[in-house]
N, C-alpha and C. Protein backbone atom coordinates (compact mmCIF):
# COMPACT_ATOMS: atom_id res chain seq x y z
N UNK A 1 87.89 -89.29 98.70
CA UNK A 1 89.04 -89.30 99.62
C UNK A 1 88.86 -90.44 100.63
N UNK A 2 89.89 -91.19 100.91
CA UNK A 2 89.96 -92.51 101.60
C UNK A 2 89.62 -91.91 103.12
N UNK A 3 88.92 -92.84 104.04
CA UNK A 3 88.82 -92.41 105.54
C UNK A 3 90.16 -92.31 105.70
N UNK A 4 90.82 -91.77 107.35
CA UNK A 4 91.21 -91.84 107.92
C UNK A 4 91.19 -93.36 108.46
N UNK A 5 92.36 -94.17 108.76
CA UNK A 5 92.55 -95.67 109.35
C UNK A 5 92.37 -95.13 111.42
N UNK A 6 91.54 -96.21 111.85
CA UNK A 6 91.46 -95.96 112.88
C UNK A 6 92.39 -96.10 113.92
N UNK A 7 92.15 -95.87 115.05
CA UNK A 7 93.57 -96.00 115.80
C UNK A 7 92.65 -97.13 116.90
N UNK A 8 93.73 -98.30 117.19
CA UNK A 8 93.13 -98.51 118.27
C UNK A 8 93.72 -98.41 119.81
N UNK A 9 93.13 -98.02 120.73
CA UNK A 9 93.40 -97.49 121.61
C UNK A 9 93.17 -97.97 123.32
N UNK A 10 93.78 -98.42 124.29
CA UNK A 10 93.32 -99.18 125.55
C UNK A 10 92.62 -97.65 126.25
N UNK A 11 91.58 -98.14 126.99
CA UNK A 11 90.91 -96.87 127.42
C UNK A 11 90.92 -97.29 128.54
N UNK A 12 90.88 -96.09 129.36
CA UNK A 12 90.84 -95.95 131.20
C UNK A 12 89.46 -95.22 131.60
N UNK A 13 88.10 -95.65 131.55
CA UNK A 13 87.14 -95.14 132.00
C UNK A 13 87.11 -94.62 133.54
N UNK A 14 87.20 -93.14 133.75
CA UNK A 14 87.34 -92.84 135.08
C UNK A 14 86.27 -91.07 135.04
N UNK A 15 85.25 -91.61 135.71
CA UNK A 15 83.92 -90.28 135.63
C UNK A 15 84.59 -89.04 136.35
N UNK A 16 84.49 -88.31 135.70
CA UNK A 16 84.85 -86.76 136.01
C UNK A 16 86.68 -86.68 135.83
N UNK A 17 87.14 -87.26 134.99
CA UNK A 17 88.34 -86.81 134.71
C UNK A 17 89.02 -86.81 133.60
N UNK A 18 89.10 -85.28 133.22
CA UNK A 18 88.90 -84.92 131.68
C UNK A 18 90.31 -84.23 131.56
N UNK A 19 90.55 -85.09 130.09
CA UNK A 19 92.24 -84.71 129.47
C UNK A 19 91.72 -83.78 128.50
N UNK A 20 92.39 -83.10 128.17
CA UNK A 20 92.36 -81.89 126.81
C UNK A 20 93.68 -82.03 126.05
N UNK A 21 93.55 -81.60 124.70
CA UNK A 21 95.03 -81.24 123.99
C UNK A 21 95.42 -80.30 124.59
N UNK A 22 96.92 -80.41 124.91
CA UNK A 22 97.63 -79.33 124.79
C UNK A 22 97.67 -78.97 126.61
N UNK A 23 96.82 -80.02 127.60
CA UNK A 23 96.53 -80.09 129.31
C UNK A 23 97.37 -81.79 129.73
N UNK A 24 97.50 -81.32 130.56
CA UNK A 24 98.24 -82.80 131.06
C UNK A 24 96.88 -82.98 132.60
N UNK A 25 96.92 -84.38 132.99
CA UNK A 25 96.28 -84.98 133.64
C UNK A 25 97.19 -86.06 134.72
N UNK A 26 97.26 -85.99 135.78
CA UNK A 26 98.15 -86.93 136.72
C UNK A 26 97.16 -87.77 136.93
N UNK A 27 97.67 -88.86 137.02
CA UNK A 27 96.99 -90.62 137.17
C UNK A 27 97.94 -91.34 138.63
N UNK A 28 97.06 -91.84 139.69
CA UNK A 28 97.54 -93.01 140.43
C UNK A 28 96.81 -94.06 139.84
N UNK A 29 97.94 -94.72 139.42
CA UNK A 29 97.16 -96.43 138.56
C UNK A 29 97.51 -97.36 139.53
N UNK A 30 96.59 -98.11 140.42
CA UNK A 30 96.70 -99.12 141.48
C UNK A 30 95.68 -100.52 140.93
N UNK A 31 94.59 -100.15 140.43
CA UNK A 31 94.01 -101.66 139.91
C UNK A 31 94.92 -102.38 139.35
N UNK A 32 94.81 -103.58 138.88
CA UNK A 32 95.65 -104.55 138.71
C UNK A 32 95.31 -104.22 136.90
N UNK A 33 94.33 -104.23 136.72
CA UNK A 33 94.09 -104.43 134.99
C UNK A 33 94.51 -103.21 134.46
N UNK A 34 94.29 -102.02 135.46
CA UNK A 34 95.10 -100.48 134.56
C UNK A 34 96.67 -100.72 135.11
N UNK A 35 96.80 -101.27 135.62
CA UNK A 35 98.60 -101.86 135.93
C UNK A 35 99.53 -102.17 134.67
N UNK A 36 98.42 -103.30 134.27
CA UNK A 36 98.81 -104.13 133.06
C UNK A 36 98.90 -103.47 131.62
N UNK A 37 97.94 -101.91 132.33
CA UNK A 37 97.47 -101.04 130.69
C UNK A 37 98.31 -100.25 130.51
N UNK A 38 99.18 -99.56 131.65
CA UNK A 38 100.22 -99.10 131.95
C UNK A 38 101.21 -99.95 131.41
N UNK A 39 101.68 -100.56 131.71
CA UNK A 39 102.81 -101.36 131.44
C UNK A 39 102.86 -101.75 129.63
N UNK A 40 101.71 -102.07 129.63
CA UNK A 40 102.00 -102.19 127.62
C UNK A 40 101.75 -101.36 126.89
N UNK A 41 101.60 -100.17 127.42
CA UNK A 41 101.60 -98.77 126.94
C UNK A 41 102.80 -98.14 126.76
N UNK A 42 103.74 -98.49 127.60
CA UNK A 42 105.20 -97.87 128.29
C UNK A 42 106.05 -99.25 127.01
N UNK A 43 105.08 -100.01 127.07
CA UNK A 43 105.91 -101.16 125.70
C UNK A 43 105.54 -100.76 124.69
N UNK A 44 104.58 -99.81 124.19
CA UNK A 44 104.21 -99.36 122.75
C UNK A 44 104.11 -97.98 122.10
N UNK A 45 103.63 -97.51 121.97
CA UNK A 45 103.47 -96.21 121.87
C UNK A 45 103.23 -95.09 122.62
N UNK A 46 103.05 -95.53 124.46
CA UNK A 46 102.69 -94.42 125.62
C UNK A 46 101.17 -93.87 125.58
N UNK A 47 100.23 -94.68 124.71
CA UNK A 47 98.98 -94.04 124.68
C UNK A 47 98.25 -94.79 125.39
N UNK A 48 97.31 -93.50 126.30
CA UNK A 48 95.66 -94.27 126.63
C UNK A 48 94.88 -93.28 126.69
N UNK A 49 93.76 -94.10 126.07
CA UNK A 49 92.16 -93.54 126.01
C UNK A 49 91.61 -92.70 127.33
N UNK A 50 91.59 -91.44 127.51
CA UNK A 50 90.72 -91.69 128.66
C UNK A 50 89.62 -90.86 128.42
N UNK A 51 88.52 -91.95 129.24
CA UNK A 51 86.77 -91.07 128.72
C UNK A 51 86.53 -91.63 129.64
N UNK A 52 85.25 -91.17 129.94
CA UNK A 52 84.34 -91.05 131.29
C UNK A 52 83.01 -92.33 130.91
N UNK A 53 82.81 -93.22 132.01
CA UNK A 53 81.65 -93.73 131.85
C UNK A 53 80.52 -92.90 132.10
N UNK A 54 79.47 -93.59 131.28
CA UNK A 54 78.21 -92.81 131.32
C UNK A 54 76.98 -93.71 132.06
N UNK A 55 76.98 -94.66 132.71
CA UNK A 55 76.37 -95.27 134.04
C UNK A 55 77.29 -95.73 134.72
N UNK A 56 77.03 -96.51 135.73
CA UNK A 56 77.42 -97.64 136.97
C UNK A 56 77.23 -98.92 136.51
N UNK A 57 76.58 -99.11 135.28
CA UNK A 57 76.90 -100.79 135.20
C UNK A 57 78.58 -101.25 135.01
N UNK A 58 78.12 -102.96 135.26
CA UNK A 58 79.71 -103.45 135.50
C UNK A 58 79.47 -104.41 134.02
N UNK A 59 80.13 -103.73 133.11
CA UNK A 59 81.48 -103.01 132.54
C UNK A 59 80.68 -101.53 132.22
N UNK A 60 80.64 -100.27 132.78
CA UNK A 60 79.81 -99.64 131.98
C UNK A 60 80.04 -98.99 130.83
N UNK A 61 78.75 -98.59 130.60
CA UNK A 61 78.56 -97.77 128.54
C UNK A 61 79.63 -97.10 128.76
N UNK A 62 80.61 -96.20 127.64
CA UNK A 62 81.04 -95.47 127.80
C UNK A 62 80.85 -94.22 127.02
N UNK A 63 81.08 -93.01 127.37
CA UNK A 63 80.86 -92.07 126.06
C UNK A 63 81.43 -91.69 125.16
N UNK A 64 81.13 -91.21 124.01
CA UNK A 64 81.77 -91.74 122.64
C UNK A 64 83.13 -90.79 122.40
N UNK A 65 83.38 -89.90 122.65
CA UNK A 65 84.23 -88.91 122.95
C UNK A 65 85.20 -88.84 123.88
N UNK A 66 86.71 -88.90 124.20
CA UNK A 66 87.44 -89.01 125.03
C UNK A 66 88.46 -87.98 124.87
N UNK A 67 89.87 -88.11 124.91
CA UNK A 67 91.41 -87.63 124.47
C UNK A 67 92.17 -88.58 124.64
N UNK A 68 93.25 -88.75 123.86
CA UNK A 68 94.25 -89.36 124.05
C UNK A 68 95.07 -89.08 124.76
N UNK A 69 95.65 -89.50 125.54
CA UNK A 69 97.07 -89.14 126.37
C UNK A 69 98.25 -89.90 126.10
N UNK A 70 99.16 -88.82 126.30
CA UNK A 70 100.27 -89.96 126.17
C UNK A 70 101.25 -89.99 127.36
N UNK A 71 101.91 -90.90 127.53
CA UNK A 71 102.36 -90.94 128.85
C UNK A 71 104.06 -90.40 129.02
N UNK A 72 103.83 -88.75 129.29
CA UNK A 72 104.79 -88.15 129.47
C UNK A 72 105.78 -88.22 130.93
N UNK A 73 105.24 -88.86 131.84
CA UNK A 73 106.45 -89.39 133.12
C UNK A 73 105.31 -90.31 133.38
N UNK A 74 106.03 -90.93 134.05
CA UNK A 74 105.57 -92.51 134.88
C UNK A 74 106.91 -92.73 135.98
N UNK A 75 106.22 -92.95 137.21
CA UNK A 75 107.32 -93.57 138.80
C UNK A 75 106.32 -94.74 138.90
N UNK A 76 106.78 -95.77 138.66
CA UNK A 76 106.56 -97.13 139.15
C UNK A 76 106.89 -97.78 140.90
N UNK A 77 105.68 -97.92 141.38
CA UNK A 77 105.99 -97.73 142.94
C UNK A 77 106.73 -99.24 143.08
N UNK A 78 107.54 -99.31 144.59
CA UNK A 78 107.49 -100.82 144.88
C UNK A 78 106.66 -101.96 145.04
N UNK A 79 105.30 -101.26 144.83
CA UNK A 79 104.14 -102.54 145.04
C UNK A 79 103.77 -103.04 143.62
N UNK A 80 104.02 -102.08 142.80
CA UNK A 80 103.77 -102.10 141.36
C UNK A 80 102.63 -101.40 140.56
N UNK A 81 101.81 -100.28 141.74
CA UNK A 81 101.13 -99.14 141.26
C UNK A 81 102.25 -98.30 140.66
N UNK A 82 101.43 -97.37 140.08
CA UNK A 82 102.00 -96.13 139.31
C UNK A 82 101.39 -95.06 139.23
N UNK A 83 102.40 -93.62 139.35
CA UNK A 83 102.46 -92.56 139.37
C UNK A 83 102.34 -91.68 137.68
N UNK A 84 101.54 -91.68 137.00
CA UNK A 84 101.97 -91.23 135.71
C UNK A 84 101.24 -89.57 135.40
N UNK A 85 101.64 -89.32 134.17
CA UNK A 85 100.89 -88.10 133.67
C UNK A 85 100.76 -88.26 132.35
N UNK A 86 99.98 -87.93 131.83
CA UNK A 86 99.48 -87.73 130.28
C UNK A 86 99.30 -86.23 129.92
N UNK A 87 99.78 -86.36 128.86
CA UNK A 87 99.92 -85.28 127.94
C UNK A 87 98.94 -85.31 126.66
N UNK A 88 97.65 -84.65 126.77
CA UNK A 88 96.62 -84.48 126.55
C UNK A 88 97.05 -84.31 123.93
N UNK A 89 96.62 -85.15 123.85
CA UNK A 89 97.22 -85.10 122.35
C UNK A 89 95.91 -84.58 121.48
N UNK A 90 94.94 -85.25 121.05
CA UNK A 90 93.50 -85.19 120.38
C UNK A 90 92.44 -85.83 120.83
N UNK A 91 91.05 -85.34 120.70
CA UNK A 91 90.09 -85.54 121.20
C UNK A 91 89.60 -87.13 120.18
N UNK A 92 89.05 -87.80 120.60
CA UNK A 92 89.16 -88.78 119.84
C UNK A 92 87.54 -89.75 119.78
N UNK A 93 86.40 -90.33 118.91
CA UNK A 93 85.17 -91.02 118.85
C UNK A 93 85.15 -92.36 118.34
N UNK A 94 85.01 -93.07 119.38
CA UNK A 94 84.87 -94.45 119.92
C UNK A 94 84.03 -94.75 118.60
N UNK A 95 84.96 -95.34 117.57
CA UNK A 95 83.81 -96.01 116.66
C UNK A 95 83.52 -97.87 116.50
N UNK A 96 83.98 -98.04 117.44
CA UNK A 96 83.38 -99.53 118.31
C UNK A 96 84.30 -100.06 119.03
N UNK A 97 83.82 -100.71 120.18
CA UNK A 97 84.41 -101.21 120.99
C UNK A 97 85.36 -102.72 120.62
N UNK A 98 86.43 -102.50 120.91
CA UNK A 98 87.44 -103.73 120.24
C UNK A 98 87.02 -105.48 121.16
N UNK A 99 87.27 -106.47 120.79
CA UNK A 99 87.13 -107.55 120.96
C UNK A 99 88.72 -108.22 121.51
N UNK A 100 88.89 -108.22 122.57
CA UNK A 100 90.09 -108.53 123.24
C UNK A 100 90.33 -109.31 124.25
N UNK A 101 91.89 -110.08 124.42
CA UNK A 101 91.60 -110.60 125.59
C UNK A 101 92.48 -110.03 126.67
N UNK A 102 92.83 -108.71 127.04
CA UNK A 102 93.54 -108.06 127.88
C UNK A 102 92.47 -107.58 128.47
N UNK A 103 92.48 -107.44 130.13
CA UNK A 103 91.50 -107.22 130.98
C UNK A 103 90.85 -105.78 131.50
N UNK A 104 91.65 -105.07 130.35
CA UNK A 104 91.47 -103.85 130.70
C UNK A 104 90.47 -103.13 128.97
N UNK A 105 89.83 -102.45 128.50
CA UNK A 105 88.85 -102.65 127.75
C UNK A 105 90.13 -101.72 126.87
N UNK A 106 89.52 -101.93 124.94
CA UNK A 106 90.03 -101.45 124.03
C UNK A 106 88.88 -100.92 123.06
N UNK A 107 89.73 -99.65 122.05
CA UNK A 107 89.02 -99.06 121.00
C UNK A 107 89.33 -99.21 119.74
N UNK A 108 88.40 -99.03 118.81
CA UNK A 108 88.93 -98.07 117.59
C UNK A 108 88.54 -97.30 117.63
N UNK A 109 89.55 -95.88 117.46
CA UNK A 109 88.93 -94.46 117.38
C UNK A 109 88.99 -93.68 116.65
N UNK A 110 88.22 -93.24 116.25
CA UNK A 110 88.25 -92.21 114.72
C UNK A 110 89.18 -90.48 115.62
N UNK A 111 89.83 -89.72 114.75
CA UNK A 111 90.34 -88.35 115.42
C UNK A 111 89.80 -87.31 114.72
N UNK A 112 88.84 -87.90 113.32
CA UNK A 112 88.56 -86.67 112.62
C UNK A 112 87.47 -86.32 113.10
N UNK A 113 87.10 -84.68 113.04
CA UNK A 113 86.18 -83.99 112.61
C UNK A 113 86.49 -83.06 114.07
N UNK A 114 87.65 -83.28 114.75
CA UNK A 114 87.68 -82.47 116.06
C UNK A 114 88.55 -81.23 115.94
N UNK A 115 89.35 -80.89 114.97
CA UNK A 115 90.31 -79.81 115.09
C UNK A 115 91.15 -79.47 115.92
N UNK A 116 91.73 -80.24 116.85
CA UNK A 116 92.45 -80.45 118.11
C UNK A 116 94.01 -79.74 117.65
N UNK A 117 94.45 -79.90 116.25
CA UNK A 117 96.22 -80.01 116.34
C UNK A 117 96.21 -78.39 116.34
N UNK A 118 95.12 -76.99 116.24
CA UNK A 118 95.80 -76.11 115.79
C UNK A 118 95.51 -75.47 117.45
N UNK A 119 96.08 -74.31 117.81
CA UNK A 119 96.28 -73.64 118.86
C UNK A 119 94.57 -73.16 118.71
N UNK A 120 93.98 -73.14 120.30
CA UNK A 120 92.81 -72.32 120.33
C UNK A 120 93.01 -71.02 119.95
N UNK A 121 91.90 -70.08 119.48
CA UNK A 121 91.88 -68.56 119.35
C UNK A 121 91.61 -68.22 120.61
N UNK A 122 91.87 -66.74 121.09
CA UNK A 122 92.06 -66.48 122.28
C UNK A 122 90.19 -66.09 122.68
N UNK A 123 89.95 -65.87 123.75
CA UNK A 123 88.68 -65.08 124.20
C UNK A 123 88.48 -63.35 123.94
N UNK A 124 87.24 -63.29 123.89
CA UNK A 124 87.22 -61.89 123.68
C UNK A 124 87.31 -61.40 125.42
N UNK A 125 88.05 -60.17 125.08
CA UNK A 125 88.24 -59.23 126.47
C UNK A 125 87.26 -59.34 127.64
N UNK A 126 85.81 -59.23 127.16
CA UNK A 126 84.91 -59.25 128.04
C UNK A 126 84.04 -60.54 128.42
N UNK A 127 84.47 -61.77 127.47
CA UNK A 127 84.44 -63.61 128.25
C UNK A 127 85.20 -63.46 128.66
N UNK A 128 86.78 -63.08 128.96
CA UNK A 128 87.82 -63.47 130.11
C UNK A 128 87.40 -63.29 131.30
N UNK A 129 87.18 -61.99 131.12
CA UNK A 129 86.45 -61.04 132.59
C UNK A 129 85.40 -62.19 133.11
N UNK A 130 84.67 -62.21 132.58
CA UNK A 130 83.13 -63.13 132.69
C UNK A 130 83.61 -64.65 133.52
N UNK A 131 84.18 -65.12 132.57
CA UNK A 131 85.03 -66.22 133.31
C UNK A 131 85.84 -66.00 134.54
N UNK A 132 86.72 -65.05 134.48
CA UNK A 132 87.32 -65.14 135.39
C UNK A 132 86.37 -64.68 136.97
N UNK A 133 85.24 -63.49 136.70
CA UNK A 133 84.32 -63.18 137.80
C UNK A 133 83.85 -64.09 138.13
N UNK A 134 83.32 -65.18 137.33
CA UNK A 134 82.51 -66.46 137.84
C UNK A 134 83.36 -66.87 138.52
N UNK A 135 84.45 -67.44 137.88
CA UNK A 135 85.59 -68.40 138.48
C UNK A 135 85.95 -68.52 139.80
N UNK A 136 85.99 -66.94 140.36
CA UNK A 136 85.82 -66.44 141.80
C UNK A 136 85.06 -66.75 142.77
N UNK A 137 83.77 -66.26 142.45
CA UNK A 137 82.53 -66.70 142.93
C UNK A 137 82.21 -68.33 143.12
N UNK A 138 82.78 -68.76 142.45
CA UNK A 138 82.83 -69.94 142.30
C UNK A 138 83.27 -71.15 143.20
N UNK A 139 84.81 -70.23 143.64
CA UNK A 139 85.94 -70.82 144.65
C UNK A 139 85.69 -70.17 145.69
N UNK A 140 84.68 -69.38 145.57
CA UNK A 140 85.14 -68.56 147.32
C UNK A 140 83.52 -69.63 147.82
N UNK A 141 82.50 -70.00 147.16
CA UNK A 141 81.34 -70.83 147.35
C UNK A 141 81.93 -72.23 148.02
N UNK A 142 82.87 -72.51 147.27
CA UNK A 142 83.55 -74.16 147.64
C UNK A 142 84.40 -73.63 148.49
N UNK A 143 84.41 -72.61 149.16
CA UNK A 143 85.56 -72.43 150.03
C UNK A 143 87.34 -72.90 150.00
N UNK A 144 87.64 -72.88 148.59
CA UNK A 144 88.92 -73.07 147.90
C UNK A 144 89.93 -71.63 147.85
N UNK A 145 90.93 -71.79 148.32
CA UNK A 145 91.96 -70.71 148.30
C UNK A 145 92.86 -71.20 147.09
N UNK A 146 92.86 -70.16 146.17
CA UNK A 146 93.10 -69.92 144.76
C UNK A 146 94.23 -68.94 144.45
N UNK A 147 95.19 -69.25 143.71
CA UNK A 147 96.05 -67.17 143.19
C UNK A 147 95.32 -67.32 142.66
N UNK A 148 94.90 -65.68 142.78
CA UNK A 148 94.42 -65.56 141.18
C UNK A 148 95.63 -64.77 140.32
N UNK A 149 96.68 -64.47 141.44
CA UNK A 149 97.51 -63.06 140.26
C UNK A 149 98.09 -64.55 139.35
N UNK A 150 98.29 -65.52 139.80
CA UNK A 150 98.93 -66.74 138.75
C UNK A 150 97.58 -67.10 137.92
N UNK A 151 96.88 -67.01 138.26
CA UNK A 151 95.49 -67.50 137.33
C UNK A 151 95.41 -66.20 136.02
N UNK A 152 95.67 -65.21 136.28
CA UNK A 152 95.73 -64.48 135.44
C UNK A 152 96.59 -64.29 134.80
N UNK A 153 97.72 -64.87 135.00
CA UNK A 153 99.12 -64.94 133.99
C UNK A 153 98.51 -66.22 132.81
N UNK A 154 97.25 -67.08 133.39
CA UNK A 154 97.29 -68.28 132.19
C UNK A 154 96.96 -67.86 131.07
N UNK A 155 97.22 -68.37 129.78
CA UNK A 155 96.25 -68.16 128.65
C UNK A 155 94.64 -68.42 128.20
N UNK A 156 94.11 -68.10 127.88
CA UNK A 156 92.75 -68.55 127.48
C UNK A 156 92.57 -70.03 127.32
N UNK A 157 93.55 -71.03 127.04
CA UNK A 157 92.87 -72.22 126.37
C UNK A 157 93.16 -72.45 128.01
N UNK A 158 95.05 -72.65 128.70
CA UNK A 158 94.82 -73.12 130.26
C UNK A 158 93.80 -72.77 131.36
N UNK A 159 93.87 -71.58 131.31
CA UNK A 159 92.15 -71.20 132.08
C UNK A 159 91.23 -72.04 132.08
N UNK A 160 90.77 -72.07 130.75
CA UNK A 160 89.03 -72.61 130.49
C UNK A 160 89.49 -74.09 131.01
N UNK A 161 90.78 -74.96 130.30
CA UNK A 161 90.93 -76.23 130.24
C UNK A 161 90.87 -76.70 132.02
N UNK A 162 91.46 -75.75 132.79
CA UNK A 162 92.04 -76.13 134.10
C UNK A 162 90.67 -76.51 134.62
N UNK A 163 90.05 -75.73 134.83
CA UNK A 163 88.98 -74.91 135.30
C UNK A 163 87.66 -75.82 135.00
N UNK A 164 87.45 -76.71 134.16
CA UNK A 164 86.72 -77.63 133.32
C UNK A 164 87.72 -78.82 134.62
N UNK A 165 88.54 -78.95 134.62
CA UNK A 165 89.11 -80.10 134.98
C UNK A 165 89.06 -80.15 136.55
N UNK A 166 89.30 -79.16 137.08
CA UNK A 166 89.12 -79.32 138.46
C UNK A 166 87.81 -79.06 139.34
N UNK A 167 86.69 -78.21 138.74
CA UNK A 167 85.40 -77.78 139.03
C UNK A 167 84.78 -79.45 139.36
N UNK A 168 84.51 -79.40 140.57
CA UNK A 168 83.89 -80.61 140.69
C UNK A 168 81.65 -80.71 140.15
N UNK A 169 81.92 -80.56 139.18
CA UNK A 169 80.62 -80.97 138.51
C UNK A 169 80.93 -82.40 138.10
N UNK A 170 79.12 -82.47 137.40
CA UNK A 170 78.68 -83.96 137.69
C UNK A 170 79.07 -84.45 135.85
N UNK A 171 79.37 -85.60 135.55
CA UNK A 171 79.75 -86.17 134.85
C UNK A 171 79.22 -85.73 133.34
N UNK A 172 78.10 -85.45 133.30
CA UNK A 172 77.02 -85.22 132.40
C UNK A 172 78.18 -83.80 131.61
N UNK A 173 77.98 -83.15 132.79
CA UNK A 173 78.58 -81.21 132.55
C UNK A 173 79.84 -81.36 132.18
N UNK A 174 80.47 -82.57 132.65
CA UNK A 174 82.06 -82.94 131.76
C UNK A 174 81.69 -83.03 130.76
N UNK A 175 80.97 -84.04 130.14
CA UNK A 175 81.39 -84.67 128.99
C UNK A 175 81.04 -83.35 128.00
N UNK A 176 79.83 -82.55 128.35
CA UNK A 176 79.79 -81.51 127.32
C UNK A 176 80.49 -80.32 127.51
N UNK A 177 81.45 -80.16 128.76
CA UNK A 177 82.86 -79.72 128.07
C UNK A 177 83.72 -80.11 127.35
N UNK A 178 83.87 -81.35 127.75
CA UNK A 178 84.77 -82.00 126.89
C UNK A 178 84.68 -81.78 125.15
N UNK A 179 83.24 -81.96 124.89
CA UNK A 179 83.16 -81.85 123.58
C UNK A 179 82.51 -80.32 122.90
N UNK A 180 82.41 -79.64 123.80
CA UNK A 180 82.46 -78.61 123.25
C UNK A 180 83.39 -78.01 121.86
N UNK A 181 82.87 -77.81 121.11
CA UNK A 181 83.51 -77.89 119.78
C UNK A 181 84.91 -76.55 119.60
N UNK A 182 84.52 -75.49 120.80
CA UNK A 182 86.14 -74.43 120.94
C UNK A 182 86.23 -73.89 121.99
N UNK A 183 87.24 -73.68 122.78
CA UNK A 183 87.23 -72.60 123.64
C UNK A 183 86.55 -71.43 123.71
N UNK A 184 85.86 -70.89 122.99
CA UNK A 184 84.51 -69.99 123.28
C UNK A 184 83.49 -70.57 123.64
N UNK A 185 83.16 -71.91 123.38
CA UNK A 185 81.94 -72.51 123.71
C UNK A 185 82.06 -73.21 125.33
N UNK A 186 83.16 -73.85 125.43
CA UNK A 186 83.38 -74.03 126.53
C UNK A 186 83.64 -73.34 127.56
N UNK A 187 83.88 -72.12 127.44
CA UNK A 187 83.75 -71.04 128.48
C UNK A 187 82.81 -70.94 128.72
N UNK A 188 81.90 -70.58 127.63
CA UNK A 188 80.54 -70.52 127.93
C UNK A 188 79.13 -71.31 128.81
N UNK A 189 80.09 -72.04 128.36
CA UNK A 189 79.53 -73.29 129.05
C UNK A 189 79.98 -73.45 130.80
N UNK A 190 81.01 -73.48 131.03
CA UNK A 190 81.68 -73.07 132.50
C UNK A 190 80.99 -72.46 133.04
N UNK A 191 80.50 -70.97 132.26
CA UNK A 191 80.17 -70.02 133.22
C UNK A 191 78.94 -70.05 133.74
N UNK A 192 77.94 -71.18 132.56
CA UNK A 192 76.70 -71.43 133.02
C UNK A 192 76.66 -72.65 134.42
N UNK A 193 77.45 -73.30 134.08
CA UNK A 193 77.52 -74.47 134.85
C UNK A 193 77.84 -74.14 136.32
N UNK A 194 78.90 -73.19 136.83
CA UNK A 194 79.12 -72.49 137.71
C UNK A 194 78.12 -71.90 138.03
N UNK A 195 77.29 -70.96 137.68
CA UNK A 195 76.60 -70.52 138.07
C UNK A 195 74.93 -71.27 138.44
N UNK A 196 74.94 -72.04 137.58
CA UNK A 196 73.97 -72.71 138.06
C UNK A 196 74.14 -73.85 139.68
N UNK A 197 75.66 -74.20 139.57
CA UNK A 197 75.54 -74.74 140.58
C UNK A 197 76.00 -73.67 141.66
N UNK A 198 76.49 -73.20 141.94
CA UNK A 198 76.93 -72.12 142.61
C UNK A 198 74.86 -71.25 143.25
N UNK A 199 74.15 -71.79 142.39
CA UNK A 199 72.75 -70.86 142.93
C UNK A 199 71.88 -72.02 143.43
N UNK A 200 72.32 -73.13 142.28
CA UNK A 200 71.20 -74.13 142.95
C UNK A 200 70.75 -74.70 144.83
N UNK A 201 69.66 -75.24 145.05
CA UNK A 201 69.78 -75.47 146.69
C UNK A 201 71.26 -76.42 147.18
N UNK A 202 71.59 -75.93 148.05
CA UNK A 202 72.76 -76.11 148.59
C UNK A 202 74.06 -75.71 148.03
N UNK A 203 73.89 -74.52 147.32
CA UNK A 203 74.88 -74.40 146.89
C UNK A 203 76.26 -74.82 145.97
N UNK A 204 77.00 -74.74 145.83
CA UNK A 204 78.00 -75.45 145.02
C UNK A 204 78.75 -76.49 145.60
N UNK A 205 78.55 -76.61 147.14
CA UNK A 205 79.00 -77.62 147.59
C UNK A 205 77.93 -78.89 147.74
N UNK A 206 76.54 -77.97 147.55
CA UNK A 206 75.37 -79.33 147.51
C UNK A 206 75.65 -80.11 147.06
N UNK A 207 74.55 -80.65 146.76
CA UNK A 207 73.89 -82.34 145.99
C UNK A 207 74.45 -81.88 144.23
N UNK A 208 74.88 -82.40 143.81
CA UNK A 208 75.56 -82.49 142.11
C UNK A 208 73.81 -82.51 141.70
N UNK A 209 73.50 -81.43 140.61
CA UNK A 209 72.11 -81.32 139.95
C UNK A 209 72.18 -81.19 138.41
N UNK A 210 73.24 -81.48 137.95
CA UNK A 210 73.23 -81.36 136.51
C UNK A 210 73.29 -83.04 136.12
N UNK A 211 72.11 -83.18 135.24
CA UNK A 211 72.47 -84.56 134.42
C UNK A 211 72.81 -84.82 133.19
């Protein structure tokens, strides 16, 4: 059976901010080169890469795993930043970095082997609970005022996905949500991560201790 043809893709490396299928992600685009990535995105197909760098060098590594977004609203300011959102499509692996002369960096990306297009299965009764007790503990540590009666109207995949996305952990603890292979694993994973930072010294508002 023939591969899959790759896609290639402009990527927005930005640490700790993670798209999911089926989650949308709001973007202020003000650099000049994600300006430009914006703009020929809105000329082509509405897609961008976004994955997290994995150092501080200038251009840095990136990690091999991202999502696609596609760009479901965009407000173009008068200065010529932008307001957009992405609509979280498939998880997607950087199978080399493209050779270009647009100033903003490009991919080819493979989409197989992630299972992204079918709906997650739900959690069992007693991970919701689990999750959701952490989840608590969690926000009342960061001193965050939360509904929860709306948190409990979400489904299993918005929960885990939100919750992954707004938890301010350290880059490392993204990316292996991100690729966590289902919503059971990634809960699982939440609840450790929470809790570990939530106990570690200083608390959950401390020093970031996961690498």
């Amino acid at each position: 059976m023939a591969r899959a043809a790759l896609l290639r893709l402009p990527v927005f490396p930005l640490a700790g901010a993670l798209l999911f299928p089926r989650a949308q992600l709001p973007l202020h685009i003000f650099e000049q080169r994600y300006r430009a990535m914006v703009r020929d995105a809105l000329a082509g197909e509405r897609l961008i890469g976004m994955v997290q760098p994995r150092d501080s060098n200038e251009p840095p590594g990136l990690f091999e795993v991202g999502c696609i977004g596609h760009i479901s609203s965009v407000d173009e300011l008068d200065d010529g930043r932008f307001n957009i959102v992405l609509d979280g499509l498939s998880r997607f692996r950087i199978a080399r970095e493209a050779i270009v002369d647009t100033a903003y960096r490009q991919v080819d990306a493979s989409r197989e082997g992630f299972g992204d297009a079918e709906e997650a299965d739900p959690l069992g009764i007693a991970q919701r609970a689990e999750l959701e007790r952490e989840a608590r503990r969690y926000a009342d540590a960061l001193g965050y005022q939360v509904d929860w009666t709306a948190v409990e109207r979400l489904d299993d995949e918005m929960l885990v996905n939100g919750i992954a996305q707004i938890a301010p952990l350290d880059v490392g603890s993204k990316q292996a949500l991100l690729e966590a292979p289902d919503i059971d694993r990634r809960a699982d994973l939440l609840v450790q991560f929470m809790q570990f930072q939530r106990m570690a010294p200083g608390g959950a508002d401390g020093p970031e201790t996961l690498q």
